[in-house]
PDB file of N, CA and C in Angstrom:
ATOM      1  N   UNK A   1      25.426  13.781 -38.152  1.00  0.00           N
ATOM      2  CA  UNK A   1      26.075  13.225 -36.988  1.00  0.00           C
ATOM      3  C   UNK A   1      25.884  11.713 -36.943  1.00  0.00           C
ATOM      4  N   UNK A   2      24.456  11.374 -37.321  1.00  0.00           N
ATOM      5  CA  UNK A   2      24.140   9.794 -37.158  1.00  0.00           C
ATOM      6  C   UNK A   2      25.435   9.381 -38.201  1.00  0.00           C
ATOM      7  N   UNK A   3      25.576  10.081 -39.346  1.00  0.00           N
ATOM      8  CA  UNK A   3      26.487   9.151 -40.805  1.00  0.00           C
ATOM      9  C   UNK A   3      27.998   8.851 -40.070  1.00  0.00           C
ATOM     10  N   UNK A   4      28.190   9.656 -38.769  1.00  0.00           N
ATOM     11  CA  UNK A   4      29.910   9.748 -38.683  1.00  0.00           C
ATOM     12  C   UNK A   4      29.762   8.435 -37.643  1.00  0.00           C
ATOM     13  N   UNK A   5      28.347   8.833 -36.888  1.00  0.00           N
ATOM     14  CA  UNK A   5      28.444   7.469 -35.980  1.00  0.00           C
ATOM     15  C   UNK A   5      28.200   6.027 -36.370  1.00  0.00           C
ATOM     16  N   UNK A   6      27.948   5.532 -37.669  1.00  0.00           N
ATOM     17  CA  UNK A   6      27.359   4.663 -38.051  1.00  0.00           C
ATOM     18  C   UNK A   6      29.070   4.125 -38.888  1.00  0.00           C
ATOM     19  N   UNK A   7      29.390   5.305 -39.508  1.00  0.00           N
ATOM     20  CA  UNK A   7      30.821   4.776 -40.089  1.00  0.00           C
ATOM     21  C   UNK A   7      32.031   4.425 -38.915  1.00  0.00           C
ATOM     22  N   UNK A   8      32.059   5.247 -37.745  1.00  0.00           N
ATOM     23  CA  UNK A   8      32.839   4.948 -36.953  1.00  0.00           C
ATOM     24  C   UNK A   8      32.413   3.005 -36.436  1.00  0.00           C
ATOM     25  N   UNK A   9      31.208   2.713 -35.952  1.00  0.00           N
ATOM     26  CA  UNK A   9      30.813   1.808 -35.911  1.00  0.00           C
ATOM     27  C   UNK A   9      31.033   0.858 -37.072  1.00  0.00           C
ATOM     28  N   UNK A  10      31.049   0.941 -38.287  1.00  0.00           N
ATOM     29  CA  UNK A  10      31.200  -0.557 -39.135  1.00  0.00           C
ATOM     30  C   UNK A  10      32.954  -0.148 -39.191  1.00  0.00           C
ATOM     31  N   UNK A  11      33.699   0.621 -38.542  1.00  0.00           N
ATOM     32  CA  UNK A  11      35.224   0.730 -38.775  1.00  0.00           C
ATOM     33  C   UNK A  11      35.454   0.131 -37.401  1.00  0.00           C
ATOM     34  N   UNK A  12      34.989  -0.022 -36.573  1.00  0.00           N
ATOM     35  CA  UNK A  12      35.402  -0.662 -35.681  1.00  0.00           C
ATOM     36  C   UNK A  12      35.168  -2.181 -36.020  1.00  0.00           C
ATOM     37  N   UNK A  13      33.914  -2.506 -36.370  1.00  0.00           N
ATOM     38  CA  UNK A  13      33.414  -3.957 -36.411  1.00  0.00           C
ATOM     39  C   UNK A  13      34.196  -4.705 -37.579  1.00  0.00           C
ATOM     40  N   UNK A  14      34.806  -3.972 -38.810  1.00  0.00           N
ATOM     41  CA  UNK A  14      35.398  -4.613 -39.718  1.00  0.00           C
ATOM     42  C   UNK A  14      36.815  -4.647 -39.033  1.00  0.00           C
ATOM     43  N   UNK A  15      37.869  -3.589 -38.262  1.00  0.00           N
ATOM     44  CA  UNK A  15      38.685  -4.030 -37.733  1.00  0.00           C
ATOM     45  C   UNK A  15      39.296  -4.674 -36.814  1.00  0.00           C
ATOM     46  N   UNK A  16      37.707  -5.588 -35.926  1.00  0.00           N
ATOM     47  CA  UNK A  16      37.513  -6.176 -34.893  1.00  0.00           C
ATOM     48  C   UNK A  16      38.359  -7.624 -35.427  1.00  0.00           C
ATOM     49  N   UNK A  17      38.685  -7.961 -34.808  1.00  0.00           N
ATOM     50  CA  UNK A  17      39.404  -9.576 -34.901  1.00  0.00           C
ATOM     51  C   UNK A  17      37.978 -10.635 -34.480  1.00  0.00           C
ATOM     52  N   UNK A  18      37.880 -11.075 -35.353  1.00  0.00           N
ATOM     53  CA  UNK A  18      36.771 -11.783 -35.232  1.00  0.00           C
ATOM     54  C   UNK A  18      37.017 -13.447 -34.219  1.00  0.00           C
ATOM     55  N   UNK A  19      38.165 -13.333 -34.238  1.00  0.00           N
ATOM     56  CA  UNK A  19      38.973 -14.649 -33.451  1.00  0.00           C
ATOM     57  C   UNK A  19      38.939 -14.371 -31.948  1.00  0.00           C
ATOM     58  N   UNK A  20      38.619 -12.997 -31.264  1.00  0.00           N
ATOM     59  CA  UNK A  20      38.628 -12.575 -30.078  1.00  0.00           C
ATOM     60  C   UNK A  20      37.141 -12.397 -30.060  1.00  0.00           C
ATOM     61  N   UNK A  21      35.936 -12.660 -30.541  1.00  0.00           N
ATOM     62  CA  UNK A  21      34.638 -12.707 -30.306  1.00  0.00           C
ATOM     63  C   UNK A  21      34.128 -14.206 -29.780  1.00  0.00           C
ATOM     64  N   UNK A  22      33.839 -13.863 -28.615  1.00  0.00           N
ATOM     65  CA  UNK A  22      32.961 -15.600 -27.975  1.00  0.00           C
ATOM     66  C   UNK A  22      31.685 -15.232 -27.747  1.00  0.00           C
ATOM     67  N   UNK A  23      30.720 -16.277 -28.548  1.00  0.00           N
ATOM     68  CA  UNK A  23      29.254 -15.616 -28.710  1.00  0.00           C
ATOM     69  C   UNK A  23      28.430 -16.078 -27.434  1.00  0.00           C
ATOM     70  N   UNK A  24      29.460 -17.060 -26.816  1.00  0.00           N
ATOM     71  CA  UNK A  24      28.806 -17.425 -25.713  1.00  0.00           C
ATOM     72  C   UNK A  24      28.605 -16.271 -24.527  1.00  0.00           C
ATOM     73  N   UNK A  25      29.433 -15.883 -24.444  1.00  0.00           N
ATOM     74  CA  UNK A  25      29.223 -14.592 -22.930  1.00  0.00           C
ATOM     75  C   UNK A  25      28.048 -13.820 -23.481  1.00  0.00           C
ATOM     76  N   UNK A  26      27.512 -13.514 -24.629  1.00  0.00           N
ATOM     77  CA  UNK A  26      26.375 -12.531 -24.639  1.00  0.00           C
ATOM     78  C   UNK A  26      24.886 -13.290 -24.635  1.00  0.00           C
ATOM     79  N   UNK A  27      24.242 -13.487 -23.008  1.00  0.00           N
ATOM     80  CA  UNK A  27      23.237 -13.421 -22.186  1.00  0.00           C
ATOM     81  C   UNK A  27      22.044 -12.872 -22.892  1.00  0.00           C
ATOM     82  N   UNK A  28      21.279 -13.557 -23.393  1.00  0.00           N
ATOM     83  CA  UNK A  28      19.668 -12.755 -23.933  1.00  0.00           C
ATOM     84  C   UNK A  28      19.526 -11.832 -22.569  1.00  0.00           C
ATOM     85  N   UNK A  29      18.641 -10.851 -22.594  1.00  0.00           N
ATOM     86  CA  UNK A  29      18.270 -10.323 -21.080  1.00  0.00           C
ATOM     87  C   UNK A  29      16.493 -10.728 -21.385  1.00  0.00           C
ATOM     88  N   UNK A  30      15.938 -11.458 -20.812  1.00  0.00           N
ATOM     89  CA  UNK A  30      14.580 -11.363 -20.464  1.00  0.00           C
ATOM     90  C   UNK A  30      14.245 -10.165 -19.757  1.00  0.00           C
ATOM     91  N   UNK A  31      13.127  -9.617 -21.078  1.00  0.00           N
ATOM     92  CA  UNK A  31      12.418  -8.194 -20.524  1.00  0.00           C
ATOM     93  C   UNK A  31      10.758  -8.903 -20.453  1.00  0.00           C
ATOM     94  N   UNK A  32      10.298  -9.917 -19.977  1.00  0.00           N
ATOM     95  CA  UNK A  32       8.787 -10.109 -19.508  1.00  0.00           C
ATOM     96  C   UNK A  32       8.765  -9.715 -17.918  1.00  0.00           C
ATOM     97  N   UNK A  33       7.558  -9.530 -17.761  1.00  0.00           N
ATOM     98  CA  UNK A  33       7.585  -8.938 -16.288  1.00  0.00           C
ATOM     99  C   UNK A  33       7.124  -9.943 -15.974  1.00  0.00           C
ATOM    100  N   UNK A  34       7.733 -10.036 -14.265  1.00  0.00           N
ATOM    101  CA  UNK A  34       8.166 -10.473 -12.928  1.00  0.00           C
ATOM    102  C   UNK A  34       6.309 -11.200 -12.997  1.00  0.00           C
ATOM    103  N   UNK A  35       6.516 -12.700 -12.542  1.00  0.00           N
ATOM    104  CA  UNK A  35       5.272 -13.095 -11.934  1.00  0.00           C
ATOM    105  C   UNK A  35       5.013 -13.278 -10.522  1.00  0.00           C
ATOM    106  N   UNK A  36       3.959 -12.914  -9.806  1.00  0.00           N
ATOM    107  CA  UNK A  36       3.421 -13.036  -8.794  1.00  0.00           C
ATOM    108  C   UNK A  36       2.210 -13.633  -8.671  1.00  0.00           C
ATOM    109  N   UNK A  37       2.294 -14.390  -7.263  1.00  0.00           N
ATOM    110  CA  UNK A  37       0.992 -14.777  -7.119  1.00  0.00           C
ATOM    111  C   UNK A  37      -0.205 -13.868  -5.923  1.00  0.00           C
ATOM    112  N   UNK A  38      -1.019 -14.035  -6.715  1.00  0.00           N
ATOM    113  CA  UNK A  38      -1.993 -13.004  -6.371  1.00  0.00           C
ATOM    114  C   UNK A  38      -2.952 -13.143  -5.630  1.00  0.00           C
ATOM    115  N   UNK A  39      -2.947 -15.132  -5.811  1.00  0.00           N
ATOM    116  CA  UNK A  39      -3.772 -15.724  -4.915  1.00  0.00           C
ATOM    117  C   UNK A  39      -3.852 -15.804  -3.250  1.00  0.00           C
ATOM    118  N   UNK A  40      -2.414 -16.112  -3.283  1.00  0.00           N
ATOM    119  CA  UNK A  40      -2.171 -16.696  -1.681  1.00  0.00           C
ATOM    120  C   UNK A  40      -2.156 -15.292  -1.030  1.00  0.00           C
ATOM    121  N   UNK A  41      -2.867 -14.656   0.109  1.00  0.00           N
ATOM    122  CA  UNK A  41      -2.413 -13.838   0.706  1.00  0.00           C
ATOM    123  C   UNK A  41      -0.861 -13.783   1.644  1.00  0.00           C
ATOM    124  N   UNK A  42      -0.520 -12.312   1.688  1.00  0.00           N
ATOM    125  CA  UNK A  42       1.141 -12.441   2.249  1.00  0.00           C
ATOM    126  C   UNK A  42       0.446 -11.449   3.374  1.00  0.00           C
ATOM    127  N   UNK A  43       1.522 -11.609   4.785  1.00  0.00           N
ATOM    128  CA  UNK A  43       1.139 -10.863   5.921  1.00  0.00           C
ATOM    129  C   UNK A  43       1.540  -9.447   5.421  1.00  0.00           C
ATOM    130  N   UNK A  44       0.676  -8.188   6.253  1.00  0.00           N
ATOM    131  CA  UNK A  44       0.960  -7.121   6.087  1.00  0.00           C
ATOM    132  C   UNK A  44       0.737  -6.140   7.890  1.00  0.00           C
ATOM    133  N   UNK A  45       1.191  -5.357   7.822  1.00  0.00           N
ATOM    134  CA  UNK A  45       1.100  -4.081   9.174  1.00  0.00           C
ATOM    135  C   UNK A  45       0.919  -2.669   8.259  1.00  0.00           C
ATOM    136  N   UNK A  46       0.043  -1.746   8.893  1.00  0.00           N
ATOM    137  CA  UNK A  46      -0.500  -0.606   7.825  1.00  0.00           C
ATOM    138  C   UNK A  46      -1.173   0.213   8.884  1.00  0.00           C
ATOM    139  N   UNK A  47      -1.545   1.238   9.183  1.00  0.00           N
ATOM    140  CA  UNK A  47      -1.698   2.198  10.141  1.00  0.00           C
ATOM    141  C   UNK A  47      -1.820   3.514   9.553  1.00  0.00           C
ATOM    142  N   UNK A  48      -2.771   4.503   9.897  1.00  0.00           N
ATOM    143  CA  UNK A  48      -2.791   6.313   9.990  1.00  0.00           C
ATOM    144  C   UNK A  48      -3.636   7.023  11.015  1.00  0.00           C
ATOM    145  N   UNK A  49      -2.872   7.863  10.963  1.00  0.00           N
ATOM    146  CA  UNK A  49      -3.761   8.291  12.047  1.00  0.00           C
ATOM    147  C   UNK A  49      -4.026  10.236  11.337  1.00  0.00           C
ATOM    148  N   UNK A  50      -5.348  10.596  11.770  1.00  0.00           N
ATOM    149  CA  UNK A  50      -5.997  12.063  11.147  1.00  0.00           C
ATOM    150  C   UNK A  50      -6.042  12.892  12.850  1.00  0.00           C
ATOM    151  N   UNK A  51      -5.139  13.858  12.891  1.00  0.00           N
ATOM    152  CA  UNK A  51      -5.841  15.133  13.953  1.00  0.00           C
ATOM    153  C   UNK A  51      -5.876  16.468  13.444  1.00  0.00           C
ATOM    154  N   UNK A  52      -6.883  16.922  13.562  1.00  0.00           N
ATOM    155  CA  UNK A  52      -7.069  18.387  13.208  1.00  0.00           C
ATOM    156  C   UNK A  52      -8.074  19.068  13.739  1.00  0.00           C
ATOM    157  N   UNK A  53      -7.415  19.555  14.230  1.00  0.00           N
ATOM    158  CA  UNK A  53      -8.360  20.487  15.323  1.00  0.00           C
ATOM    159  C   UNK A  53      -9.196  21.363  14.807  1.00  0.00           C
ATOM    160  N   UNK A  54      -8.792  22.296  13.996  1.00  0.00           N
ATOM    161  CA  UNK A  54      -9.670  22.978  13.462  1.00  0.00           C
ATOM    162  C   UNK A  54     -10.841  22.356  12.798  1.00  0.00           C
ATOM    163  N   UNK A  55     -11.369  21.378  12.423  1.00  0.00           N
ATOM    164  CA  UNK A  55     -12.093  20.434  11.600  1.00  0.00           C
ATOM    165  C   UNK A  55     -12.651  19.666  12.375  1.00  0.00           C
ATOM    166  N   UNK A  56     -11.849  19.693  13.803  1.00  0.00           N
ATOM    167  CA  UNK A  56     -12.396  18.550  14.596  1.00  0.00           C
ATOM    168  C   UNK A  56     -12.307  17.271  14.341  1.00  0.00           C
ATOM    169  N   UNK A  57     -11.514  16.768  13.195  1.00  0.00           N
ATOM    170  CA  UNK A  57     -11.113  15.467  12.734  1.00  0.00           C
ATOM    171  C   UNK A  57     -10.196  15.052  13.006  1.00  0.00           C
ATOM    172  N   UNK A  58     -10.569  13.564  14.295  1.00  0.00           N
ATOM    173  CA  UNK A  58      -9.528  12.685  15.259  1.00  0.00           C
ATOM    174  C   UNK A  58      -9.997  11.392  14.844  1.00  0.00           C
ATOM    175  N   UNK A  59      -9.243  10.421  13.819  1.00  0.00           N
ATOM    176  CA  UNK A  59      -9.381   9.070  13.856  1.00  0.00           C
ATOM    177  C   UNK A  59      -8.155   8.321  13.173  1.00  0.00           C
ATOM    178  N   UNK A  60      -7.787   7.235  13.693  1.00  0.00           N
ATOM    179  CA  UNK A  60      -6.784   6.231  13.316  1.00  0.00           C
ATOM    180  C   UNK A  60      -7.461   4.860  13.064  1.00  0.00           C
ATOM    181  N   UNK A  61      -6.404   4.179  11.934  1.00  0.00           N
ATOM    182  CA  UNK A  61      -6.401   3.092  12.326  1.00  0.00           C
ATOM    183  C   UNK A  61      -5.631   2.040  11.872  1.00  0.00           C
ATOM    184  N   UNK A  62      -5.364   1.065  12.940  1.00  0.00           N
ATOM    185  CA  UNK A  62      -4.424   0.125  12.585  1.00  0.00           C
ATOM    186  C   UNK A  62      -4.898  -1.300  12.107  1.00  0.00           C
ATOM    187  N   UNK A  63      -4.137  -2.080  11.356  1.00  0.00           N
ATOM    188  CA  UNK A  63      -4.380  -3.579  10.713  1.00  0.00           C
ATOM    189  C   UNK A  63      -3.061  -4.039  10.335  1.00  0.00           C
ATOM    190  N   UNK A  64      -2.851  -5.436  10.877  1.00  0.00           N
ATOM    191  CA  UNK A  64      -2.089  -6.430  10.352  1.00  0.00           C
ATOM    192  C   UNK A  64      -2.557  -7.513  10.086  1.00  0.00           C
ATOM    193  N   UNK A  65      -2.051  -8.439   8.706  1.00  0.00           N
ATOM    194  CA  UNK A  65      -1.928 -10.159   8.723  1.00  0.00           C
ATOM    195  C   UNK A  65      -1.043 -10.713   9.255  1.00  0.00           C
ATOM    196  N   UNK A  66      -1.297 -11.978   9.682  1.00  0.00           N
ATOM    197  CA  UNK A  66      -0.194 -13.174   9.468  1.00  0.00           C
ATOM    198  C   UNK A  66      -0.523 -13.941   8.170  1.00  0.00           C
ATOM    199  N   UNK A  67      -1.342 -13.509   7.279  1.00  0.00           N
ATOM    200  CA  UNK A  67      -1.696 -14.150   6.288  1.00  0.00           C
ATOM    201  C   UNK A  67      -2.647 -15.106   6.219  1.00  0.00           C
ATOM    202  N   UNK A  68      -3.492 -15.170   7.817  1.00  0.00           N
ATOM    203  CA  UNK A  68      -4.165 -16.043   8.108  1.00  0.00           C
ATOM    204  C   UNK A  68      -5.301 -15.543   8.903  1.00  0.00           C
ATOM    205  N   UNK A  69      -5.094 -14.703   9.723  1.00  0.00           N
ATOM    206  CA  UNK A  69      -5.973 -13.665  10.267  1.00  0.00           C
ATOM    207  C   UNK A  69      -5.817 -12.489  10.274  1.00  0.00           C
ATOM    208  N   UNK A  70      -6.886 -11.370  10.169  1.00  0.00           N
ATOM    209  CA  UNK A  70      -6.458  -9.881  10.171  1.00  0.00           C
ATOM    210  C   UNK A  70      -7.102  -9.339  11.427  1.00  0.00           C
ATOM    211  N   UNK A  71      -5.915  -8.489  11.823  1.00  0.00           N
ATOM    212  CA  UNK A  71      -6.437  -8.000  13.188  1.00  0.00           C
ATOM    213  C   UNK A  71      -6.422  -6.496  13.201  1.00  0.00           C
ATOM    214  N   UNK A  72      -7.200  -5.739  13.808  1.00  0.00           N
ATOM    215  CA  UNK A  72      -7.458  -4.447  13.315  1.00  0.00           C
ATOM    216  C   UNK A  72      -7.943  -3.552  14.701  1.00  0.00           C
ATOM    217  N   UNK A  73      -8.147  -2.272  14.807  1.00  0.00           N
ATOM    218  CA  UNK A  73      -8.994  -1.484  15.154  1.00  0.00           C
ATOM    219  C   UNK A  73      -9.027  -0.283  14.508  1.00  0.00           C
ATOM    220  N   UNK A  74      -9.819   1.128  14.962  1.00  0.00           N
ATOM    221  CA  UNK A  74     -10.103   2.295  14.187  1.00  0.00           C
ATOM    222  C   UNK A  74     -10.982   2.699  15.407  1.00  0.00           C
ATOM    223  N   UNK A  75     -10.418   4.455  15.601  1.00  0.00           N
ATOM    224  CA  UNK A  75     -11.164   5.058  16.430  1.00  0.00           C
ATOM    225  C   UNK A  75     -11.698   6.215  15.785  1.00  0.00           C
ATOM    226  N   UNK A  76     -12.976   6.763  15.752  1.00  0.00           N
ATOM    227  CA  UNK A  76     -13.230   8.103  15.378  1.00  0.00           C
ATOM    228  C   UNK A  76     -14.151   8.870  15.953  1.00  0.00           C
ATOM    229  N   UNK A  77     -13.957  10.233  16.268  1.00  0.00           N
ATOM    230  CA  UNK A  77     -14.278  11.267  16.751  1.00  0.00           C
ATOM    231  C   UNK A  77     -16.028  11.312  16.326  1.00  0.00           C
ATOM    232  N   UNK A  78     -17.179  10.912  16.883  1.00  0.00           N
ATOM    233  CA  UNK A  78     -18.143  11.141  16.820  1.00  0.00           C
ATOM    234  C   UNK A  78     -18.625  12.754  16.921  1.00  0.00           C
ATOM    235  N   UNK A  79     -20.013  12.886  15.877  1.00  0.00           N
ATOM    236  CA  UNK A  79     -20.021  14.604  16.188  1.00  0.00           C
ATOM    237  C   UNK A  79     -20.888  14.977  17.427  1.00  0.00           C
ATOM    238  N   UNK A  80     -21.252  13.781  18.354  1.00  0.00           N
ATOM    239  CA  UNK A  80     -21.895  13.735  19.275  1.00  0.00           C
ATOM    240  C   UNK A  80     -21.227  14.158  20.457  1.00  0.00           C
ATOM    241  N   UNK A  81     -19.759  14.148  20.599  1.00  0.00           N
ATOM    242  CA  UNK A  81     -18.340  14.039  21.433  1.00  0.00           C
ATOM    243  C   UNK A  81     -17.693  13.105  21.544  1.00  0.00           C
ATOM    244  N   UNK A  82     -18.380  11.513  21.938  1.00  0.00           N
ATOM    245  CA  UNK A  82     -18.071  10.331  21.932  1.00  0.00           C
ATOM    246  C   UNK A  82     -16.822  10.232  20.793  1.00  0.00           C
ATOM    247  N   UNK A  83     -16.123   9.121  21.194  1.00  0.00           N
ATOM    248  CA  UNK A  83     -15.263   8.111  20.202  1.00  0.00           C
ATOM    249  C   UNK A  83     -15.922   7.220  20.037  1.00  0.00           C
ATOM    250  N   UNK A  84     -16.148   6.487  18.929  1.00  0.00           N
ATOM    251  CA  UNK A  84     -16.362   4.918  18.420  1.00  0.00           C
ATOM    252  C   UNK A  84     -14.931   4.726  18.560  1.00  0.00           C
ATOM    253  N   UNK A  85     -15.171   3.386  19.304  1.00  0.00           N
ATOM    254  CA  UNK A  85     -13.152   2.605  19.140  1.00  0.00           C
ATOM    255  C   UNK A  85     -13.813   0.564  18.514  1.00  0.00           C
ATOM    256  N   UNK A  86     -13.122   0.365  17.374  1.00  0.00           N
ATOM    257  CA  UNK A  86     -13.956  -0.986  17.017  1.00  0.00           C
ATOM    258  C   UNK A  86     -12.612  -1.661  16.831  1.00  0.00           C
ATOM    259  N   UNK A  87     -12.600  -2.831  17.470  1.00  0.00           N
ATOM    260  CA  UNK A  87     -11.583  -4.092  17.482  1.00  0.00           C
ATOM    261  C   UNK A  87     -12.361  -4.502  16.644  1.00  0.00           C
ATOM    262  N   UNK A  88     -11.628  -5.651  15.638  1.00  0.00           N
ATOM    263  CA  UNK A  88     -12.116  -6.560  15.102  1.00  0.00           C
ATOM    264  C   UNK A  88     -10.548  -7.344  14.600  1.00  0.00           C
ATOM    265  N   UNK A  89     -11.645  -8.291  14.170  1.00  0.00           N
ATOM    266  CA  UNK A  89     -10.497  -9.840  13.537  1.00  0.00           C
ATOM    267  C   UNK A  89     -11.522 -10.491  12.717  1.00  0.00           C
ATOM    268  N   UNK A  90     -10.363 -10.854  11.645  1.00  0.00           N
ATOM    269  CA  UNK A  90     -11.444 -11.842  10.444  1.00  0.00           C
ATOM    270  C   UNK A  90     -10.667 -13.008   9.825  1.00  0.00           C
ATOM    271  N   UNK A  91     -11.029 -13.329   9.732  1.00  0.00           N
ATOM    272  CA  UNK A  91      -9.975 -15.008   8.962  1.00  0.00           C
ATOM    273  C   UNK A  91     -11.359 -15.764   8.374  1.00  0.00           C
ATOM    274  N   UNK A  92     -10.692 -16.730   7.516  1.00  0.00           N
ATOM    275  CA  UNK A  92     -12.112 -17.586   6.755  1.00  0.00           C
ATOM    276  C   UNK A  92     -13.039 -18.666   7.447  1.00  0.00           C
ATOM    277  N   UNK A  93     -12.291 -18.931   8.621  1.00  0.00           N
ATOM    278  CA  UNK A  93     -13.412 -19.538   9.729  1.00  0.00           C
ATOM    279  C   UNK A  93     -14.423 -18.996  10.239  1.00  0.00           C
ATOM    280  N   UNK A  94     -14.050 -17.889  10.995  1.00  0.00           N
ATOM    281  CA  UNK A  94     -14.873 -17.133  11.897  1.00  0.00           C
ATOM    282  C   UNK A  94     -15.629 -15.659  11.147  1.00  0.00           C
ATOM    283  N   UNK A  95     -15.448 -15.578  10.031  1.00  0.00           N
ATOM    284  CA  UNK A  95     -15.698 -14.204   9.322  1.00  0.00           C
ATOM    285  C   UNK A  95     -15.251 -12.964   9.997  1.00  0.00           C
ATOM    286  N   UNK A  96     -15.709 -11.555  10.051  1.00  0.00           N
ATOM    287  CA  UNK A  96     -15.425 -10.654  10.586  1.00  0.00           C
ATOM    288  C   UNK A  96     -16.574 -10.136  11.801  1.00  0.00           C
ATOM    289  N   UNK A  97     -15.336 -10.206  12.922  1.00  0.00           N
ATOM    290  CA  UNK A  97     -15.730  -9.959  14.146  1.00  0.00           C
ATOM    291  C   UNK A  97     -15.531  -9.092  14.957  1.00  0.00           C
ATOM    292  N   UNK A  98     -16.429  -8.343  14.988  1.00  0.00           N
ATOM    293  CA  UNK A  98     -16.316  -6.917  15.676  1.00  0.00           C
ATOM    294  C   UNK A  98     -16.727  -6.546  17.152  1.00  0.00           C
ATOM    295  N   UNK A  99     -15.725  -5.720  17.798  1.00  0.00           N
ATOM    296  CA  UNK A  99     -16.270  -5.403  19.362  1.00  0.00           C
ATOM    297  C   UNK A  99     -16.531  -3.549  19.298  1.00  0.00           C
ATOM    298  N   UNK A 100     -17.188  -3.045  19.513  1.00  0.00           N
ATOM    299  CA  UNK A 100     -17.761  -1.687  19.371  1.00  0.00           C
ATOM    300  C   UNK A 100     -17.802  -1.357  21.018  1.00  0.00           C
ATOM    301  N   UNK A 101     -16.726   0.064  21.030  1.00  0.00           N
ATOM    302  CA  UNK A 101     -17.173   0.576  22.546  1.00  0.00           C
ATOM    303  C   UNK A 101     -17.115   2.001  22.112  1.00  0.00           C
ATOM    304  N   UNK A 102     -17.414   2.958  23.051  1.00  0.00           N
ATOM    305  CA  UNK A 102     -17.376   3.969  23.186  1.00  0.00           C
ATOM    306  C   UNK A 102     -16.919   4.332  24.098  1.00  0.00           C
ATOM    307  N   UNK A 103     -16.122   5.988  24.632  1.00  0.00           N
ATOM    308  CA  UNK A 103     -15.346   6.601  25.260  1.00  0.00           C
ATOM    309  C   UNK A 103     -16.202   8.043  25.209  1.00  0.00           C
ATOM    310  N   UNK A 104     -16.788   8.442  26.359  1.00  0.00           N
ATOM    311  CA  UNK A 104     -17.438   9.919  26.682  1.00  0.00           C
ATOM    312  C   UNK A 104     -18.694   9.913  26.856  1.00  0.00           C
ATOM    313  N   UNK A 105     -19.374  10.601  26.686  1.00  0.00           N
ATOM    314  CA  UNK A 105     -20.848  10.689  26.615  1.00  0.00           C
ATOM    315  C   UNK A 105     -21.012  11.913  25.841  1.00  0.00           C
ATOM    316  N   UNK A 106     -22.367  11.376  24.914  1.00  0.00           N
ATOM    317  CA  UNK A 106     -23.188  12.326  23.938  1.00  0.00           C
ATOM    318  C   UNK A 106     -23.198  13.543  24.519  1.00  0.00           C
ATOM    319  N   UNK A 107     -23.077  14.408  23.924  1.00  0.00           N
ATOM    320  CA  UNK A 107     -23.222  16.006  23.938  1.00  0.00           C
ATOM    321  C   UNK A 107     -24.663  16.421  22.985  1.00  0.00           C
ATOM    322  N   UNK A 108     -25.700  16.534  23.150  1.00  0.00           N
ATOM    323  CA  UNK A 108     -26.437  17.278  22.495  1.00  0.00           C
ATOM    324  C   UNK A 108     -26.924  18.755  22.663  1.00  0.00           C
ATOM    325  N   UNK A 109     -26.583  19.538  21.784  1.00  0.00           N
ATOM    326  CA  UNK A 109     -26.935  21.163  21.909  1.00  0.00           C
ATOM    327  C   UNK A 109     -28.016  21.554  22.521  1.00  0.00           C
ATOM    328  N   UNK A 110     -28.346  22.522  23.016  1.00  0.00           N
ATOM    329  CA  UNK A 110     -30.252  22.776  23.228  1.00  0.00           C
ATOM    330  C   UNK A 110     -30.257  23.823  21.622  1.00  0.00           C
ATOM    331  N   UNK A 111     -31.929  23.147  21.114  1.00  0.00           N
ATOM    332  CA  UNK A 111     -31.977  23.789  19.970  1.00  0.00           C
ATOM    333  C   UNK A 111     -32.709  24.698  20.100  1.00  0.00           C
ATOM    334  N   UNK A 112     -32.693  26.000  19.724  1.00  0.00           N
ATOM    335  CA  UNK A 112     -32.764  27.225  19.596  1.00  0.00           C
ATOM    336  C   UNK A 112     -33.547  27.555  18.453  1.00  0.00           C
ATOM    337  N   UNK A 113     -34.615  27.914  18.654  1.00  0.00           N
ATOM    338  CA  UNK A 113     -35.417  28.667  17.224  1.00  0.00           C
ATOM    339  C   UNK A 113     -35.165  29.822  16.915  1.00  0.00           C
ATOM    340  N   UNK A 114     -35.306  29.705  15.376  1.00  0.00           N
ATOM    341  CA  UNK A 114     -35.057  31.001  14.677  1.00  0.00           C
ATOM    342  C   UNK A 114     -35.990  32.231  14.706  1.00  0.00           C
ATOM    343  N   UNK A 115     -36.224  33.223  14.911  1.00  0.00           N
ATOM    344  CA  UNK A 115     -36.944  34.327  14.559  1.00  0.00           C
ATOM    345  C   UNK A 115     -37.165  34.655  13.140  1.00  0.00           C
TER     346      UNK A 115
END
């Protein structure tokens, strides 16, 4: 099959008019890959959130840049009952700055000895 396609091909190219070929229209294509810079940070927005009841696993959390500061929080289901909920923000002035609250009050079991 390759021999019929290879003869069809030099029967075309020998009966090609070589006076209707302009070598200019055929464009190299550059195949190097795409550069980026890796340095400068670019703004971003990014978020999830986990519920499952059966597991008892409740936490999210959100973060964006402007490329200059990141602003954030994250809440999660303590096994105490409580939520931890933590704001924070960080940029290269001020480093990372965190506010920590809580939502409920501790639950502790009464513990029970074994026999």
């Amino acid at each position: 099959m390759y021999q019929w396609l290879l003869f069809a091909m030099l029967a075309l190219a020998a009966g090609a008019d070589s006076a209707h070929l302009d070598i200019a229209h055929f464009v190299p294509v550059d195949y190097s890959a795409p550069s980026y810079d890796l340095e400068s940070p670019m703004p971003y927005i990014f978020g999830y959130a986990v519920t499952d009841s059966e597991s008892s696993s409740n936490f999210d959390h959100h973060e964006s840049s402007d490329a200059q500061v990141i602003t954030g929080s994250y809440r999660v289901a303590l096994p105490d009952g409580r939520t931890q909920i933590v704001t924070y923000t960080a940029d290269d002035i001020n480093g990372y700055v965190a506010d920590v609250k809580y939502e409920g009050e501790a639950q502790y079991p009464e513990h029970r000895k074994s026999h």
